[in-house]
Protein backbone atom coordinates (compact mmCIF):
# COMPACT_ATOMS: atom_id res chain seq x y z
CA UNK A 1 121.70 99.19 121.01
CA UNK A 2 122.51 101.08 117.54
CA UNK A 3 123.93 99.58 114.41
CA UNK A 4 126.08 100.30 111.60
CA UNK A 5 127.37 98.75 108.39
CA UNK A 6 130.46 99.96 107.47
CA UNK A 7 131.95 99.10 104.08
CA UNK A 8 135.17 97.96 103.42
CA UNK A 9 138.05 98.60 100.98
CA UNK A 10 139.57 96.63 98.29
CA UNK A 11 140.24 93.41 99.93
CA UNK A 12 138.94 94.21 103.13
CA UNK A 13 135.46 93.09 103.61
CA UNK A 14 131.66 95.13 105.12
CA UNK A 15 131.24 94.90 108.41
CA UNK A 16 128.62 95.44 110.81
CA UNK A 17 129.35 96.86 114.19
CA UNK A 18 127.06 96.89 117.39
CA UNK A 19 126.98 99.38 120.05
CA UNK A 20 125.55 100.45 123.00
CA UNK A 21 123.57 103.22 124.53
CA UNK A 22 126.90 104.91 125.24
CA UNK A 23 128.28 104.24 121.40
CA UNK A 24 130.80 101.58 122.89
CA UNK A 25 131.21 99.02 120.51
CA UNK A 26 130.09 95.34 121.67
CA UNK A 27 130.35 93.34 118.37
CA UNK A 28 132.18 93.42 115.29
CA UNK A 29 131.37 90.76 112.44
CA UNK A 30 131.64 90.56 108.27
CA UNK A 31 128.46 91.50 106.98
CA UNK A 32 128.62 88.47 104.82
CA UNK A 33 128.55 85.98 108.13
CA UNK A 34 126.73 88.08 110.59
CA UNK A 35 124.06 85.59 112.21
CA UNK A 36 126.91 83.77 114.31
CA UNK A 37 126.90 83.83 118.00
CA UNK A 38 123.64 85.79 118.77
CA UNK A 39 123.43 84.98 122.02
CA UNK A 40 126.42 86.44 123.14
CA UNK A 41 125.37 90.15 122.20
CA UNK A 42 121.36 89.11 123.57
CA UNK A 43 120.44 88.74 120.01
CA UNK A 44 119.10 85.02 119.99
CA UNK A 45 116.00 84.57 117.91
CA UNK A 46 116.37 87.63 116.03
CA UNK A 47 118.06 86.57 113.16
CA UNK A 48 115.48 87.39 110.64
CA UNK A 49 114.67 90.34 111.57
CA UNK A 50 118.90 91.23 112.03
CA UNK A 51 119.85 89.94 108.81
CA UNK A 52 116.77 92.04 107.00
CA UNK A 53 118.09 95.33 108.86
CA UNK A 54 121.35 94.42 107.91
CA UNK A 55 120.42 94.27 104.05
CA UNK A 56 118.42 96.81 103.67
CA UNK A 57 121.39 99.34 106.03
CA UNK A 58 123.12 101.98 103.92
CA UNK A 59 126.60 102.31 104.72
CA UNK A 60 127.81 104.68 107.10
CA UNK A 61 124.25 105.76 108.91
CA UNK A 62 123.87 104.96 112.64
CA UNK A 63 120.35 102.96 113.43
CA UNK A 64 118.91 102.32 117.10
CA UNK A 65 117.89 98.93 117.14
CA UNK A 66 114.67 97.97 118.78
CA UNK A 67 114.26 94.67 119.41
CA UNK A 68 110.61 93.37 120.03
């Protein structure tokens, strides 16, 4: 699973995207409010670690997440 911030114009908020081994994207949330519904994209009990990654995430650069 990769992950990218992506920042937003004007009035138009960050978001974070999620995708998968084949770049298709699974998940699509506000970078604001991104620790909402975990378990849907097998995230549950990661939220630490997410929301750190998610901080400290330039804009625009690609990142393979590995989950452990």
């Amino acid at each position: 699973m990769y992950i990218i911030k992506v920042k937003g114009k004007a009035k138009i908020p960050n978001y974070i995207q999620l995708r998968d081994d084949n770049f298709v994207l699974i998940a699509y949330f506000r970078a604001d409010r991104p620790l909402k519904k975990l378990e849907k994209y097998g995230l549950e009990g990661h939220e630490e670690m997410l929301q750190k990654i998610i901080n400290e995430l330039p804009f625009g650069k690609l990142k393979k997440l590995e989950l452990s």
